[in-house]
C-alpha atoms as a PDB file:
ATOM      1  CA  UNK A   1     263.114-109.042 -50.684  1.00  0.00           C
ATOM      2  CA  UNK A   2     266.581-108.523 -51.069  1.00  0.00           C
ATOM      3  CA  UNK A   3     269.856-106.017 -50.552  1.00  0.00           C
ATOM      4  CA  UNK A   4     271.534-107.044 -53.623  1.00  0.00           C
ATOM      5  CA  UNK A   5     269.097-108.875 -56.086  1.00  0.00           C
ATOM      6  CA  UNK A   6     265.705-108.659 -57.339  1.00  0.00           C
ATOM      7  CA  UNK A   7     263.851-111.187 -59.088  1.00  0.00           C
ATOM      8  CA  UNK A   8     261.618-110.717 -61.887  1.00  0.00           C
ATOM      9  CA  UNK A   9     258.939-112.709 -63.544  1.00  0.00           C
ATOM     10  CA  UNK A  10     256.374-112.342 -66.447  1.00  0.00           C
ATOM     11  CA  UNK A  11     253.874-114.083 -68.538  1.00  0.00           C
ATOM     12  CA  UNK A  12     255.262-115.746 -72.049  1.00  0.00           C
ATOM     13  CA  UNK A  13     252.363-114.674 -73.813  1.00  0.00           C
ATOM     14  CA  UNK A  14     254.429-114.560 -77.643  1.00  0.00           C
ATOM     15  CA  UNK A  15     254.159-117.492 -79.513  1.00  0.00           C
ATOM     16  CA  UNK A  16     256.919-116.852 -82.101  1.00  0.00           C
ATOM     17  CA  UNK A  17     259.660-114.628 -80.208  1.00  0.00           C
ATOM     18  CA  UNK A  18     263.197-115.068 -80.276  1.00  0.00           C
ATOM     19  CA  UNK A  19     263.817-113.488 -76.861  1.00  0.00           C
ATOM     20  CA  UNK A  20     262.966-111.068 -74.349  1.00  0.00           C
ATOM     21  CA  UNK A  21     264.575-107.970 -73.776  1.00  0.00           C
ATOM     22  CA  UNK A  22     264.473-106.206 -70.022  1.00  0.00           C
ATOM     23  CA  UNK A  23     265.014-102.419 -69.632  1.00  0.00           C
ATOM     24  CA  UNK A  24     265.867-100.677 -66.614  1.00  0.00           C
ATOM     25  CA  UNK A  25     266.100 -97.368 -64.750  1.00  0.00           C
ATOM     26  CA  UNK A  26     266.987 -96.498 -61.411  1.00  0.00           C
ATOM     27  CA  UNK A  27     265.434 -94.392 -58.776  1.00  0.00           C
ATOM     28  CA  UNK A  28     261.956 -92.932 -58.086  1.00  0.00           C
ATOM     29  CA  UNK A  29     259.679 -92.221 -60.818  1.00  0.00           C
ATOM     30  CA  UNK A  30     262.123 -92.851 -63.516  1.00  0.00           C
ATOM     31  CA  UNK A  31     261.311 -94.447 -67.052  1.00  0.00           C
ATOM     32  CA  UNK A  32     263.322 -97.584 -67.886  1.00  0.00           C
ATOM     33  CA  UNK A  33     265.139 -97.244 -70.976  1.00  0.00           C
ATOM     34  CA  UNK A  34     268.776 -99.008 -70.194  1.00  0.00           C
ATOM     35  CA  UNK A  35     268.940-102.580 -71.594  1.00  0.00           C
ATOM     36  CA  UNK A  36     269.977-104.605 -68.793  1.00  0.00           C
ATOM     37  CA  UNK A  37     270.075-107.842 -70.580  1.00  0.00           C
ATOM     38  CA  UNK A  38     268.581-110.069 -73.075  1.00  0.00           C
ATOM     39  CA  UNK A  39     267.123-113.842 -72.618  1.00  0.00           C
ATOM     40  CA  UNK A  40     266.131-116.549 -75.025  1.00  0.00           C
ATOM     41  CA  UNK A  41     263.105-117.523 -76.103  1.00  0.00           C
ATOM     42  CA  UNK A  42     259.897-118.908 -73.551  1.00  0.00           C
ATOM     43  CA  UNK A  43     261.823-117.046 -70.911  1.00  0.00           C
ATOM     44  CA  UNK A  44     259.531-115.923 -67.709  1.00  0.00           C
ATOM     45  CA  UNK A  45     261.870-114.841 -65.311  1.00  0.00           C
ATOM     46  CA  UNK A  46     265.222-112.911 -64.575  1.00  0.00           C
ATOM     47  CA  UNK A  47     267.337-112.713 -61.684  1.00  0.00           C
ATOM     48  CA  UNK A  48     268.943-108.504 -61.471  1.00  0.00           C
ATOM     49  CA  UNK A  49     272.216-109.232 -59.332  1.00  0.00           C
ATOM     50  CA  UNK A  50     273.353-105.296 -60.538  1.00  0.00           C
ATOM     51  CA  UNK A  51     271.617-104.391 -57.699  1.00  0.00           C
ATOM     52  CA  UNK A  52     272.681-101.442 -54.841  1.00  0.00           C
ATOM     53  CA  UNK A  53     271.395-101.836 -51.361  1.00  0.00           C
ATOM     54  CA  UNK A  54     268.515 -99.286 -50.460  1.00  0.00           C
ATOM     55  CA  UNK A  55     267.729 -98.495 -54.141  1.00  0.00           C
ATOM     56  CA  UNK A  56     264.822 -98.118 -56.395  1.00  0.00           C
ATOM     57  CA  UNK A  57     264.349 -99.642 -59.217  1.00  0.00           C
ATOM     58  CA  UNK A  58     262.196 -99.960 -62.553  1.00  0.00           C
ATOM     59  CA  UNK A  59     261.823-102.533 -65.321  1.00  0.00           C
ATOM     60  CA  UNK A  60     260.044-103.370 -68.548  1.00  0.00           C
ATOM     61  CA  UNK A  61     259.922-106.054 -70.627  1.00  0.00           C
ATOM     62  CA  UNK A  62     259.026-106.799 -74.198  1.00  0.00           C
ATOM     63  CA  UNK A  63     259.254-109.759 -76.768  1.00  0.00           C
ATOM     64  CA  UNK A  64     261.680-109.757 -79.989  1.00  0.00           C
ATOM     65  CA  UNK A  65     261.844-111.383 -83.238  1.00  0.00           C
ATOM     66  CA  UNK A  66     263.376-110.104 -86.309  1.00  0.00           C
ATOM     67  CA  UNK A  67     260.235-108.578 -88.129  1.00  0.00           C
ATOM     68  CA  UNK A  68     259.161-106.929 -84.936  1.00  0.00           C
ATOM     69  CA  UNK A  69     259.324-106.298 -80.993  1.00  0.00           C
ATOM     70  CA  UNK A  70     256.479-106.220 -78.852  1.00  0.00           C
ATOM     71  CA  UNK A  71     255.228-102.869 -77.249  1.00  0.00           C
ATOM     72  CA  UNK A  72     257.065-103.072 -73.865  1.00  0.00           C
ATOM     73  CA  UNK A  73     255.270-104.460 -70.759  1.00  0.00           C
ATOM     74  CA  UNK A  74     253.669-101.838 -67.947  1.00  0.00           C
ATOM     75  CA  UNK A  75     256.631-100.989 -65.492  1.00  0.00           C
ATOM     76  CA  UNK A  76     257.309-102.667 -62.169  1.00  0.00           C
ATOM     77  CA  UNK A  77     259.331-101.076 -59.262  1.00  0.00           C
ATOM     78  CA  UNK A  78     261.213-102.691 -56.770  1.00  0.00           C
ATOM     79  CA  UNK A  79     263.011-101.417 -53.358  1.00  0.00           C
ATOM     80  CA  UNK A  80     266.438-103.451 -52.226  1.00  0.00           C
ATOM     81  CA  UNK A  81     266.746-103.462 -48.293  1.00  0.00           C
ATOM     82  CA  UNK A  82     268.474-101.744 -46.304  1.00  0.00           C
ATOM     83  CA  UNK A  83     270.672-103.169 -44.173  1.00  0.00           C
ATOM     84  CA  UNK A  84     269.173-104.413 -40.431  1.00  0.00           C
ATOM     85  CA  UNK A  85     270.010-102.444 -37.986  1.00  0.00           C
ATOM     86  CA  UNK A  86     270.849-104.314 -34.790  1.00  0.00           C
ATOM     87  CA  UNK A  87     269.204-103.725 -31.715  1.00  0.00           C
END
């Protein structure tokens, strides 16, 4: 858990892709469809540093190759902190 970055994994489970491609939305009950960024091939994880303190967020992921993309994965939401309060 984080204020300012949330890290995402996922299984590699292509055997021919050229990359990954992760979308993204923000706030509650939204449905990703900005591409945030693109990684190479056999990638599992990426590191969102675009991040806002006490925001919502959703992602998807899907596989691409030239002849064709993968359906996208199921979305996953994640919460940045809010800053501690001191006591």
């Amino acid at each position: 858990l984080s204020a300012t970055r949330i890290d995402l994994s996922w299984t590699d489970n292509a055997s021919n892709e050229d990359g990954f491609e992760i979308v993204r939305c923000e706030g509650d009950g939204c449905t990703p469809t900005v591409l945030l960024a693109s990684v190479g091939a056999n990638a599992t994880s990426y590191s969102d540093l675009t991040v806002t303190v006490g925001n919502s967020y959703s992602y998807r992921v899907r596989a691409t190759r030239p002849a064709a993309n993968s359906e996208y994965s199921a979305v996953a939401t994640a919460n940045t902190l809010l800053p501690a309060v001191p006591t």
